[in-house]
PDB file of N, CA and C in Angstrom:
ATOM      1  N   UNK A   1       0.846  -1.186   0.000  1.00  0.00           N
ATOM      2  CA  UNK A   1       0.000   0.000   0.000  1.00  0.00           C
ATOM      3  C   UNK A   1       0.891   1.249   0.000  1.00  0.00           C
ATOM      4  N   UNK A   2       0.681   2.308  -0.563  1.00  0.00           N
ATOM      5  CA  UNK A   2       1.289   3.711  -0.554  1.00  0.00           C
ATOM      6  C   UNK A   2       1.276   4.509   0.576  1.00  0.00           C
ATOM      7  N   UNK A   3       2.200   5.498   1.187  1.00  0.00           N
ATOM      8  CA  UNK A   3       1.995   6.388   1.780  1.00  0.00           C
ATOM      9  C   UNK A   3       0.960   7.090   1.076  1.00  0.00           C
ATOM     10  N   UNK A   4       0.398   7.840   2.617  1.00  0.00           N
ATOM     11  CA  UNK A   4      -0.392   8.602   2.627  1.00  0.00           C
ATOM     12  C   UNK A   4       1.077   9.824   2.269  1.00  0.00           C
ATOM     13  N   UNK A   5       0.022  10.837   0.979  1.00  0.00           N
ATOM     14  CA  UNK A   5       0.839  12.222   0.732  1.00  0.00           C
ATOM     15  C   UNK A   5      -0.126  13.507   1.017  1.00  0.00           C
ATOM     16  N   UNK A   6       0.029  14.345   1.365  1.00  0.00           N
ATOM     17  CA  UNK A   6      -0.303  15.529   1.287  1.00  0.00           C
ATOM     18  C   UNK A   6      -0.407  16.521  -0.242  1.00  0.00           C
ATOM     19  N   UNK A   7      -1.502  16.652  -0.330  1.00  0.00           N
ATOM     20  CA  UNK A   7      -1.605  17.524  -1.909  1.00  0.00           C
ATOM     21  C   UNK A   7      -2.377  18.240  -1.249  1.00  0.00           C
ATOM     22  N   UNK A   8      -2.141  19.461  -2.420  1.00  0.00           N
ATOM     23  CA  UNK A   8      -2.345  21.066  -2.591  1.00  0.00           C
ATOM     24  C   UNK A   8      -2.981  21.429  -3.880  1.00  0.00           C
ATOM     25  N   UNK A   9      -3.557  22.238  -4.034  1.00  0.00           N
ATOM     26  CA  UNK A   9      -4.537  23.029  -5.211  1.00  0.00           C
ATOM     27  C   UNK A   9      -3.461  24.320  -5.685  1.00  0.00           C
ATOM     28  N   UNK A  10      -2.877  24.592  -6.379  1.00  0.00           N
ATOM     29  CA  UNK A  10      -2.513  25.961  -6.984  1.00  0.00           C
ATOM     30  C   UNK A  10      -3.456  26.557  -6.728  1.00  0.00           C
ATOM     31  N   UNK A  11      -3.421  27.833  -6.417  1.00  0.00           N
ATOM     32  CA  UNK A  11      -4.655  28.997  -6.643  1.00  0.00           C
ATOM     33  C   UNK A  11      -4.542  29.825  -7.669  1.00  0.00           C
ATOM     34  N   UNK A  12      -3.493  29.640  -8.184  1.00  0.00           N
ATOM     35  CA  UNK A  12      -3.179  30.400  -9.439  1.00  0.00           C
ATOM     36  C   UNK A  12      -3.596  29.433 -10.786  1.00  0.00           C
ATOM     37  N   UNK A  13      -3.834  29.876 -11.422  1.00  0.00           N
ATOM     38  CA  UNK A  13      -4.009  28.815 -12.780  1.00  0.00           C
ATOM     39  C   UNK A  13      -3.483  29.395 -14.025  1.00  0.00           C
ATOM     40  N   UNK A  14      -2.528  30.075 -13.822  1.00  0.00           N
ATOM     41  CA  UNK A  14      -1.609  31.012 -14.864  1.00  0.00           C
ATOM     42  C   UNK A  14      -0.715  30.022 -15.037  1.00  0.00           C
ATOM     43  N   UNK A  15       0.084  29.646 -14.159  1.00  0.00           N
ATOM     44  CA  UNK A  15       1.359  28.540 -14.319  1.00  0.00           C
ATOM     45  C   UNK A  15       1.299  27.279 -15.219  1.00  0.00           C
ATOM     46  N   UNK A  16      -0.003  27.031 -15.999  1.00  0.00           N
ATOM     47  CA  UNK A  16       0.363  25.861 -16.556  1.00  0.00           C
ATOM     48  C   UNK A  16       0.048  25.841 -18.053  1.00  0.00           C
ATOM     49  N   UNK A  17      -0.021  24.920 -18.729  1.00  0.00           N
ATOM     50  CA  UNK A  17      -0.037  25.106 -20.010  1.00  0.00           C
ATOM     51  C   UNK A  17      -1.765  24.920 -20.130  1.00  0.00           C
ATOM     52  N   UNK A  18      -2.336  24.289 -19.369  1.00  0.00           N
ATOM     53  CA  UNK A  18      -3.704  23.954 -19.367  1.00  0.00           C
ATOM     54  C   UNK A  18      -4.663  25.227 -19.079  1.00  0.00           C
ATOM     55  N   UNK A  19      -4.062  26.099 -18.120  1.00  0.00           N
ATOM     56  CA  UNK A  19      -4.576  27.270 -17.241  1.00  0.00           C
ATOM     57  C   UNK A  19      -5.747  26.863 -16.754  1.00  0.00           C
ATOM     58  N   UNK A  20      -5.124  25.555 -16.198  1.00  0.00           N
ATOM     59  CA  UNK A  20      -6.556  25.403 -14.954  1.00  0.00           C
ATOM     60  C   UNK A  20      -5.840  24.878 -13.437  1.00  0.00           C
ATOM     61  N   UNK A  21      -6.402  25.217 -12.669  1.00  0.00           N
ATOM     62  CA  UNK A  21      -6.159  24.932 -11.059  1.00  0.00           C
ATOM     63  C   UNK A  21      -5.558  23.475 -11.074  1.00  0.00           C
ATOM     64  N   UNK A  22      -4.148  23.082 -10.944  1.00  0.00           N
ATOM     65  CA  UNK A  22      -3.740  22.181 -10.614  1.00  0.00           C
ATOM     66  C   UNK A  22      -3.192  21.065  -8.996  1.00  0.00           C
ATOM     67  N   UNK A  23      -3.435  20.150  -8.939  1.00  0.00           N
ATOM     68  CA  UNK A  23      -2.859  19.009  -8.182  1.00  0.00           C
ATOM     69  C   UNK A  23      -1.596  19.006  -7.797  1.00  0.00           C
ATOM     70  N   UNK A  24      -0.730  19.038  -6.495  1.00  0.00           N
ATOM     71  CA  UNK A  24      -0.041  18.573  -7.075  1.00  0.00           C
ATOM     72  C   UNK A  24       0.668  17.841  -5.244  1.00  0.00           C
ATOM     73  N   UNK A  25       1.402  17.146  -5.368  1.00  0.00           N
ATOM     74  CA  UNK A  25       1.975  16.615  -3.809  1.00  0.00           C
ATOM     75  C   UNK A  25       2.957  17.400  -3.462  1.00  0.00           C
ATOM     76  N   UNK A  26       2.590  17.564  -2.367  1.00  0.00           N
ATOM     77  CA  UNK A  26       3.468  18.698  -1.081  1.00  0.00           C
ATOM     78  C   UNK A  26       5.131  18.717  -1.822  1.00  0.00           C
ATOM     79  N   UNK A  27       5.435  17.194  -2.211  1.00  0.00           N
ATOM     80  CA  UNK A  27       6.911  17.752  -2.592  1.00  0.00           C
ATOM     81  C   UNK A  27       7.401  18.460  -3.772  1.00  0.00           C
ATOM     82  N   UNK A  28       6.289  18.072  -4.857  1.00  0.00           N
ATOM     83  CA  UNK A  28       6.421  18.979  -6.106  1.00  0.00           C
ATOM     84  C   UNK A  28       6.318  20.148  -6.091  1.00  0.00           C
ATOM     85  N   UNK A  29       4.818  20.521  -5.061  1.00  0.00           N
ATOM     86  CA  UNK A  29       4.199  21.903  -5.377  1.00  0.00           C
ATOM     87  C   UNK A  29       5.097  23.074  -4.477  1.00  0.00           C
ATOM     88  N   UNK A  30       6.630  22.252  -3.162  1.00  0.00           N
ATOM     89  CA  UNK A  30       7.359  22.768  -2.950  1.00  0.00           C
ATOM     90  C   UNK A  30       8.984  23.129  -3.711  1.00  0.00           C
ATOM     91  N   UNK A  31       8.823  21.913  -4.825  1.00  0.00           N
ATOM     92  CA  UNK A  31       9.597  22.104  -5.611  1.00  0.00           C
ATOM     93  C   UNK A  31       9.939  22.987  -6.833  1.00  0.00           C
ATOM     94  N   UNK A  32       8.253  23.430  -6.844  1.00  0.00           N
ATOM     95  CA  UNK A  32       8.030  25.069  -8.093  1.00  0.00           C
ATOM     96  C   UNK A  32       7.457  25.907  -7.363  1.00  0.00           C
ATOM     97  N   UNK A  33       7.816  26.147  -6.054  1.00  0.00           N
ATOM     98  CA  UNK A  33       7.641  27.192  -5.522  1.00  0.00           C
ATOM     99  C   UNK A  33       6.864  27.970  -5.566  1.00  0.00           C
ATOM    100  N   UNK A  34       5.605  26.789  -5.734  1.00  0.00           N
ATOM    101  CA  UNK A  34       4.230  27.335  -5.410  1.00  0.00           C
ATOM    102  C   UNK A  34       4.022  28.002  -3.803  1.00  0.00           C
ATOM    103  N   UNK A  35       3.709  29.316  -4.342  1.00  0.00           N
ATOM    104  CA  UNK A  35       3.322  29.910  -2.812  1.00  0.00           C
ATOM    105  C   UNK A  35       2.071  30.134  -2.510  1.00  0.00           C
ATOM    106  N   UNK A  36       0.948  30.382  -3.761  1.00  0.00           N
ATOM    107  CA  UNK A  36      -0.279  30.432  -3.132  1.00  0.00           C
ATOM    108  C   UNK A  36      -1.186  29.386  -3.584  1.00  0.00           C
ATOM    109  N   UNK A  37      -1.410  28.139  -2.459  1.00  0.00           N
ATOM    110  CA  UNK A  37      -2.092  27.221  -2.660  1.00  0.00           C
ATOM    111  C   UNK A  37      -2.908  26.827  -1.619  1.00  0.00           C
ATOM    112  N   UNK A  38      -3.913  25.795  -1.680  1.00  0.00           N
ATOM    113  CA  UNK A  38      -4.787  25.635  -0.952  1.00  0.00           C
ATOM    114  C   UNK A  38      -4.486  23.985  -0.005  1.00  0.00           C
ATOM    115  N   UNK A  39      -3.920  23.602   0.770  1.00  0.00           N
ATOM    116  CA  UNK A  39      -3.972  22.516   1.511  1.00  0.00           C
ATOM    117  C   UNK A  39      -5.319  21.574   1.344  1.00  0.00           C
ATOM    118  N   UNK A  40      -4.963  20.209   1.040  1.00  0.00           N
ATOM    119  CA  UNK A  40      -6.244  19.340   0.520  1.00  0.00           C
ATOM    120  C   UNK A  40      -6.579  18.581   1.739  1.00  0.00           C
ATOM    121  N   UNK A  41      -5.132  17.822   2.125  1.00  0.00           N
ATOM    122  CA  UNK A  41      -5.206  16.716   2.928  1.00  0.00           C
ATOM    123  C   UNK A  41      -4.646  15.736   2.474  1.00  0.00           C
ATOM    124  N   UNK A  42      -4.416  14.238   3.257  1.00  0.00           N
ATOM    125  CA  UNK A  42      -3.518  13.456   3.299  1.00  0.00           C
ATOM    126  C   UNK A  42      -4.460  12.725   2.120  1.00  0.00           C
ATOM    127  N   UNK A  43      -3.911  11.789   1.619  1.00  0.00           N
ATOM    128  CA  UNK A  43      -4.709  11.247   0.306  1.00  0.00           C
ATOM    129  C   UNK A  43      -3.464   9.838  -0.095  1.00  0.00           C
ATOM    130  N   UNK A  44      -3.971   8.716  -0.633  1.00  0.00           N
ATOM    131  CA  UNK A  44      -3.208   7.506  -0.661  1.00  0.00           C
ATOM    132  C   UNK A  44      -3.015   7.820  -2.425  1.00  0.00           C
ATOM    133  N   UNK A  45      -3.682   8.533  -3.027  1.00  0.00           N
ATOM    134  CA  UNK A  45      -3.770   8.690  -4.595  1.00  0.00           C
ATOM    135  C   UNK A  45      -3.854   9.999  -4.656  1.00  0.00           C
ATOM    136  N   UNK A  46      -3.780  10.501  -5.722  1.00  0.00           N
ATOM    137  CA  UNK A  46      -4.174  11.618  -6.586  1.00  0.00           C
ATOM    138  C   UNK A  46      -5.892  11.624  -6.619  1.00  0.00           C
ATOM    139  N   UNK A  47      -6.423  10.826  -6.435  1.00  0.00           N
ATOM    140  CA  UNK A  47      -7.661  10.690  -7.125  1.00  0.00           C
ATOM    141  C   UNK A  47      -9.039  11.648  -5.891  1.00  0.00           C
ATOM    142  N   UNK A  48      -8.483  10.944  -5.081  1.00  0.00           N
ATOM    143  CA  UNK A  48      -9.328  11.698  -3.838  1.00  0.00           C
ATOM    144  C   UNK A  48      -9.230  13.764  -4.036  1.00  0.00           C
ATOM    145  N   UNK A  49      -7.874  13.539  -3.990  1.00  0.00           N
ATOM    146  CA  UNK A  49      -7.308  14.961  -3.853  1.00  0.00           C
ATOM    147  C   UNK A  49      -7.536  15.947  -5.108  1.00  0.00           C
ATOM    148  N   UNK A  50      -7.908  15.184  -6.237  1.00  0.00           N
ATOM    149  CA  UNK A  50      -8.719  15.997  -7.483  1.00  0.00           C
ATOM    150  C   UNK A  50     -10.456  16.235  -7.132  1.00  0.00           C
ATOM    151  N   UNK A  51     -10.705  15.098  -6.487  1.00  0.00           N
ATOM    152  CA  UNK A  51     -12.077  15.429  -6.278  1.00  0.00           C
ATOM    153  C   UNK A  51     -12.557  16.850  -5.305  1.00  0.00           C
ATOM    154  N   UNK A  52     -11.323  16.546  -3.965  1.00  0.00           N
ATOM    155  CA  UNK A  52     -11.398  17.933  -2.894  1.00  0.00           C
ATOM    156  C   UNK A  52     -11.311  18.865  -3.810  1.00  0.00           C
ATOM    157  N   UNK A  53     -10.247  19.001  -4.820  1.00  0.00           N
ATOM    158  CA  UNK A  53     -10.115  20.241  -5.670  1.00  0.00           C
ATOM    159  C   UNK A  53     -11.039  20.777  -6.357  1.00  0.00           C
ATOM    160  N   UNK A  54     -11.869  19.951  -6.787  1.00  0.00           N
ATOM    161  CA  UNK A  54     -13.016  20.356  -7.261  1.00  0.00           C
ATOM    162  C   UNK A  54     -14.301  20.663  -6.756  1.00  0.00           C
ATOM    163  N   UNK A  55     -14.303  20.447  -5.333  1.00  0.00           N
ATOM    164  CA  UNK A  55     -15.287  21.317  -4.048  1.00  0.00           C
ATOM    165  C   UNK A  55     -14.647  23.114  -4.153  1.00  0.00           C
ATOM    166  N   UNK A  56     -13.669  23.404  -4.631  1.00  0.00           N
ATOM    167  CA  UNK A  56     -12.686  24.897  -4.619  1.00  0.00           C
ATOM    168  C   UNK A  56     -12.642  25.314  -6.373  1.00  0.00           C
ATOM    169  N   UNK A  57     -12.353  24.569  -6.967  1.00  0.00           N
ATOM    170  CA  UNK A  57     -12.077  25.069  -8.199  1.00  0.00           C
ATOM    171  C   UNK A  57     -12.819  23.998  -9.058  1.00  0.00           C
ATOM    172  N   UNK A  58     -13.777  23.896 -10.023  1.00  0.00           N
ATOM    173  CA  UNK A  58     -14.370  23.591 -10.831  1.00  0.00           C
ATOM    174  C   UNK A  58     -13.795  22.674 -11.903  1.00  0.00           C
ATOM    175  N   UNK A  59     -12.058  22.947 -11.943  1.00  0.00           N
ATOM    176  CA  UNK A  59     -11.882  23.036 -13.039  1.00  0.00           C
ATOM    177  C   UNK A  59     -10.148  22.458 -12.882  1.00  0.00           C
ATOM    178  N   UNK A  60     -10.820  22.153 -11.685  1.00  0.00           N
ATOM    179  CA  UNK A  60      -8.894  21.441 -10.856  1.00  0.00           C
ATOM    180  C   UNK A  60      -8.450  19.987 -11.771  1.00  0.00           C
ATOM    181  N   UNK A  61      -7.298  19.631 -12.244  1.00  0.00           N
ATOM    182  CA  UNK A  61      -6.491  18.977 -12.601  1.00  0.00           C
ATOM    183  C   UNK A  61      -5.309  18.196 -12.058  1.00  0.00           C
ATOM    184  N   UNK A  62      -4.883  17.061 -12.149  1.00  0.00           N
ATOM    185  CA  UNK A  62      -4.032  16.456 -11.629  1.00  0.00           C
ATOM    186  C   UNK A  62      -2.793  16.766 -12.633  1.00  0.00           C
ATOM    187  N   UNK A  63      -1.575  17.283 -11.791  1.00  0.00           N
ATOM    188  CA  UNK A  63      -0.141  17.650 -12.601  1.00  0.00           C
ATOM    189  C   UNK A  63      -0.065  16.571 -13.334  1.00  0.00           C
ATOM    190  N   UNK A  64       0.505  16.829 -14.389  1.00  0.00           N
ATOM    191  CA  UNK A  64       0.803  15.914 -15.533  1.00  0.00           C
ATOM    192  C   UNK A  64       2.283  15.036 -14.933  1.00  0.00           C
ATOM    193  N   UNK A  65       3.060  16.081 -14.050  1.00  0.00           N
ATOM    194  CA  UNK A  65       4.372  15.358 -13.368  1.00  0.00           C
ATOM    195  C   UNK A  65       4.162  14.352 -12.785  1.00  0.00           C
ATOM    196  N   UNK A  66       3.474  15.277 -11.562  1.00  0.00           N
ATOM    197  CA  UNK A  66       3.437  14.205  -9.751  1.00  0.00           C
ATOM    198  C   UNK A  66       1.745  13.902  -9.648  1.00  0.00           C
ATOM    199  N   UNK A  67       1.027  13.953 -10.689  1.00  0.00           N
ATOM    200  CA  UNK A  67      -0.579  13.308 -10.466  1.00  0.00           C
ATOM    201  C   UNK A  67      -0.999  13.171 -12.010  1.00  0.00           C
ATOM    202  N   UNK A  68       0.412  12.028 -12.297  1.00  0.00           N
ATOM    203  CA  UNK A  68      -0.423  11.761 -14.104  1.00  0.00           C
ATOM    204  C   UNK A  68      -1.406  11.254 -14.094  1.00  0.00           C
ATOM    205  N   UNK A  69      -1.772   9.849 -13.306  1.00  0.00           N
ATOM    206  CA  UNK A  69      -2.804   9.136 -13.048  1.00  0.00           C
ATOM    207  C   UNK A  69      -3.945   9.828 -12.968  1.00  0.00           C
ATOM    208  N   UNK A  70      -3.610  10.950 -12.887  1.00  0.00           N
ATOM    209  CA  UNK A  70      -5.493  12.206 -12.290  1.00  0.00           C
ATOM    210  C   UNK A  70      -5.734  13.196 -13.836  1.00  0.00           C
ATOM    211  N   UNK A  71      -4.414  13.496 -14.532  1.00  0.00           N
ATOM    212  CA  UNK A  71      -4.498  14.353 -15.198  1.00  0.00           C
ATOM    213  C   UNK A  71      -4.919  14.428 -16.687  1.00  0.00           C
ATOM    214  N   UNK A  72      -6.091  15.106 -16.720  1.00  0.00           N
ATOM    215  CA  UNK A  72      -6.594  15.162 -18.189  1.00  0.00           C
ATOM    216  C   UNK A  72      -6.255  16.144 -19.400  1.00  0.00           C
ATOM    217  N   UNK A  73      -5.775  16.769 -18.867  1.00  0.00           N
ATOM    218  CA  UNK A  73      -5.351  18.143 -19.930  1.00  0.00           C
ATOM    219  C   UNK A  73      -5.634  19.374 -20.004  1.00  0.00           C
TER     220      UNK A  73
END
């Protein structure tokens, strides 16, 4: 079974090529120095943590990096 990870929502949706509210796990979204994001919660997948995103943003996406499994385009 996987660790449990911590994912985050961008609040920005400028940063990506998609320009929609992205996914992404605590270590990525500290690795691009995302500063304004929204805390999801602990999550064993991507999959949970797209759904929270989409209680906030409509239109949330899983990173194509660190949440391919979630991400549609």
């Amino acid at each position: 079974m996987k660790n449990l990870e911590r994912y985050y929502v961008n609040n920005n949706s400028t940063y990506n090529p998609g320009y929609h509210h992205e996914v992404h796990t605590e270590e990525h979204a500290n690795e691009l120095n995302i500063s304004s994001k929204t805390y999801l919660g602990y999550y064993n997948n991507c999959f949970g943590a797209v759904d929270k995103a989409k209680e906030i943003y409509r239109d949330a996406d899983g990173c194509a990096i660190c949440c391919s499994m979630c991400h549609k385009g």
